[in-house]
C-alpha atoms as a PDB file:
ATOM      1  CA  UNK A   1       0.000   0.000   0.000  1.00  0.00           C
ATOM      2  CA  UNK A   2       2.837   2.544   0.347  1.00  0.00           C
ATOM      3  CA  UNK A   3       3.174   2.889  -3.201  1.00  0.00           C
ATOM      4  CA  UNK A   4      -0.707   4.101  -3.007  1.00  0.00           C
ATOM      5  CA  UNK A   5       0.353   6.254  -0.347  1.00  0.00           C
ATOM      6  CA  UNK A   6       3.413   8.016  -2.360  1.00  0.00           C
ATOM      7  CA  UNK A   7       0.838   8.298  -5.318  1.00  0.00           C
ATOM      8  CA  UNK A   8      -1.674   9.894  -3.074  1.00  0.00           C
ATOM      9  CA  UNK A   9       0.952  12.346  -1.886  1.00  0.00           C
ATOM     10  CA  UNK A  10       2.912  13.388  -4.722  1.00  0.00           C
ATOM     11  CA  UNK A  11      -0.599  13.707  -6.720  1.00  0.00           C
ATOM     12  CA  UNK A  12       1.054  10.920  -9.232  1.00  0.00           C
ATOM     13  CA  UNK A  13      -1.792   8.831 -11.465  1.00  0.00           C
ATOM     14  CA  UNK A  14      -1.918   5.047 -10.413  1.00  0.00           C
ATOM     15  CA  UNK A  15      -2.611   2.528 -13.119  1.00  0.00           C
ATOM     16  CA  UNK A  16      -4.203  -1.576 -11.666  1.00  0.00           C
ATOM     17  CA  UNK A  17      -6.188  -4.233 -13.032  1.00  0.00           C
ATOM     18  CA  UNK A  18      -9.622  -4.142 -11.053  1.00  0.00           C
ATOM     19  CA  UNK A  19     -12.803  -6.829 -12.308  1.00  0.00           C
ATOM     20  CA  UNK A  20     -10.573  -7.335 -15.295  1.00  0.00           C
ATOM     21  CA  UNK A  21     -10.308  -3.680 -16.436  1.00  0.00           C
ATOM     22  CA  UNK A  22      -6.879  -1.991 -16.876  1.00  0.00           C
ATOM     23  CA  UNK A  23      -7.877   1.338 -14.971  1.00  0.00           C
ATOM     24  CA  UNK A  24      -6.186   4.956 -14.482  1.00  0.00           C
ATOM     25  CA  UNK A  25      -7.270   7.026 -11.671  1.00  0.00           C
ATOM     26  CA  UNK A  26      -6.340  10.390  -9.701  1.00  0.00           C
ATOM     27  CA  UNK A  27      -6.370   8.797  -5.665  1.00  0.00           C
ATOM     28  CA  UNK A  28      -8.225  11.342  -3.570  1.00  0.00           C
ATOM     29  CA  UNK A  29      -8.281   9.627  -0.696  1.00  0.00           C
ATOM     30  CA  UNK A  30      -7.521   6.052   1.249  1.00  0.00           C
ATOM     31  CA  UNK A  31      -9.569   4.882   4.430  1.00  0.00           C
ATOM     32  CA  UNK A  32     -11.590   2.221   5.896  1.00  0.00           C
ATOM     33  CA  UNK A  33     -15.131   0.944   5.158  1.00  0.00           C
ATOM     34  CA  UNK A  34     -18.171   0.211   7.273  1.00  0.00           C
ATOM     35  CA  UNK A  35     -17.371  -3.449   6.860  1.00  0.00           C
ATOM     36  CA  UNK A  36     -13.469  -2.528   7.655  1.00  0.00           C
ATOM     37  CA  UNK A  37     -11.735  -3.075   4.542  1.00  0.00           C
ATOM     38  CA  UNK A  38      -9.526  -0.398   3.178  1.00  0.00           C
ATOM     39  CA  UNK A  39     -11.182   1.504  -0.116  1.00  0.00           C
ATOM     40  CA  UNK A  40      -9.870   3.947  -2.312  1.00  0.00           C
ATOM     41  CA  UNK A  41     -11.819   6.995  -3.842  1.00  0.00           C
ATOM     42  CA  UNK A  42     -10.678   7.906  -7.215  1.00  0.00           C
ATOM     43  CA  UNK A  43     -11.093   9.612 -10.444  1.00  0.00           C
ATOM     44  CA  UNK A  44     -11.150   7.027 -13.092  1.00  0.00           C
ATOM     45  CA  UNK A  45      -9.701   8.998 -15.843  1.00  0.00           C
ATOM     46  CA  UNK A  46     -12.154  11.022 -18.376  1.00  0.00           C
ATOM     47  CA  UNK A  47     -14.738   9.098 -16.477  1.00  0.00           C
ATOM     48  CA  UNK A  48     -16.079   9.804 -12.861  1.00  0.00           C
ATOM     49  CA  UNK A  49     -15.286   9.237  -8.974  1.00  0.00           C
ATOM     50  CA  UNK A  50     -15.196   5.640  -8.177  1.00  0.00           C
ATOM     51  CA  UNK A  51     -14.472   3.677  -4.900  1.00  0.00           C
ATOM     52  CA  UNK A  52     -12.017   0.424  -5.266  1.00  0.00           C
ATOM     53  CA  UNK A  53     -11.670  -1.942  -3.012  1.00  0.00           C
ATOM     54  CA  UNK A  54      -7.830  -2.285  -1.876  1.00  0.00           C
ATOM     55  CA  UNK A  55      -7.557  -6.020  -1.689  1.00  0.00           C
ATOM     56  CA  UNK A  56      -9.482  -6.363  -5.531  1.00  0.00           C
ATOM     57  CA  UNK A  57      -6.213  -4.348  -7.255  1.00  0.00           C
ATOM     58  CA  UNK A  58      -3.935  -6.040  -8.883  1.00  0.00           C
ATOM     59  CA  UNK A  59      -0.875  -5.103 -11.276  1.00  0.00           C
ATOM     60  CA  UNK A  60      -0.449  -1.657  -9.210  1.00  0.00           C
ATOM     61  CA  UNK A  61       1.814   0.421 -10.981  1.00  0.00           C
ATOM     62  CA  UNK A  62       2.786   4.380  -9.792  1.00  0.00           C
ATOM     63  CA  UNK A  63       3.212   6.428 -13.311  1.00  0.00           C
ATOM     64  CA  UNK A  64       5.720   9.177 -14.077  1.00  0.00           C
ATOM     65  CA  UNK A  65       2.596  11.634 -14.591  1.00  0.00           C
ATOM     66  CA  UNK A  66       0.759  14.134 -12.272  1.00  0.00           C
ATOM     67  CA  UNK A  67      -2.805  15.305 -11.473  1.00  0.00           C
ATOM     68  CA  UNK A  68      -2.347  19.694 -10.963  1.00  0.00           C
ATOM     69  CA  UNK A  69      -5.698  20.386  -9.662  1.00  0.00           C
ATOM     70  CA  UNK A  70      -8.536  19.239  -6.994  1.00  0.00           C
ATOM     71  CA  UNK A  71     -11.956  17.748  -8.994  1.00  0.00           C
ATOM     72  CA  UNK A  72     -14.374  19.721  -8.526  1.00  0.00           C
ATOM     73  CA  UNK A  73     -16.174  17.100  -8.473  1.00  0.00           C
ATOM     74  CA  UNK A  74     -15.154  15.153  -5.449  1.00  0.00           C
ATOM     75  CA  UNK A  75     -17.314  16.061  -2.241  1.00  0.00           C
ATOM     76  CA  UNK A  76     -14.837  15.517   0.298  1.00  0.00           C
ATOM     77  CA  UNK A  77     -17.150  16.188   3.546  1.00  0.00           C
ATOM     78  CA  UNK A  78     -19.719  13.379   2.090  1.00  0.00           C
ATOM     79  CA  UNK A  79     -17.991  10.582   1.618  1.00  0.00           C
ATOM     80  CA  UNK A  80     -20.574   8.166   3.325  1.00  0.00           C
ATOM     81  CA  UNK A  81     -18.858   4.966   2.430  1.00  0.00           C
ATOM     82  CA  UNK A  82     -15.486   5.729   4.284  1.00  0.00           C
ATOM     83  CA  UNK A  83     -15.890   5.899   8.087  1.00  0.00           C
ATOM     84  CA  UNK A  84     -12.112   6.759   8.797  1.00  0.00           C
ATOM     85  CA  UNK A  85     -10.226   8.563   6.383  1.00  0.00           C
ATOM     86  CA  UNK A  86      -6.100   7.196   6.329  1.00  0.00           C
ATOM     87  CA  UNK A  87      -4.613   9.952   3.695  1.00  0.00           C
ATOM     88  CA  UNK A  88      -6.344  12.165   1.531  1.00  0.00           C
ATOM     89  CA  UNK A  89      -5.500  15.195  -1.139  1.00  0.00           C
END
């Protein structure tokens, strides 16, 4: 997970394999679930905000580009679906 982590921080895209889609996403934030698992809210590139599951992403791979801005989009006070937020933007 610390490559996640590093992403998250240095506002680097992240590129997996999640229910047999190669994805790219922005990482907004990393935290824990009602049910305790550890979920990740993203921006799936020219797509919308998603939430992953940690332990369903596969091929993880940090790339050598950046995200410069904050999605307006993202709603950062009503995230419902993580209880305890780890790292965020």
């Amino acid at each position: 997970m610390n490559n996640l982590i590093e992403a998250l921080k240095g506002k680097q895209l992240i590129e997996f394999i999640y229910s047999g889609k190669k994805r790219t996403v922005e990482i907004y934030v990393i935290g824990i679930g009602v049910s305790g698992e550890v979920l990740v809210r993203a921006y799936e590139r020219f797509k919308e905000f998603k939430l992953f599951k940690y332990n369903k992403m596969s091929k993880i791979k940090v790339l050598n580009q950046r995200f410069y801005y904050n999605n307006p989009d993202y709603n950062k006070d009503g995230d419902k679906a993580i209880v305890e937020v780890l790292f965020s933007v």
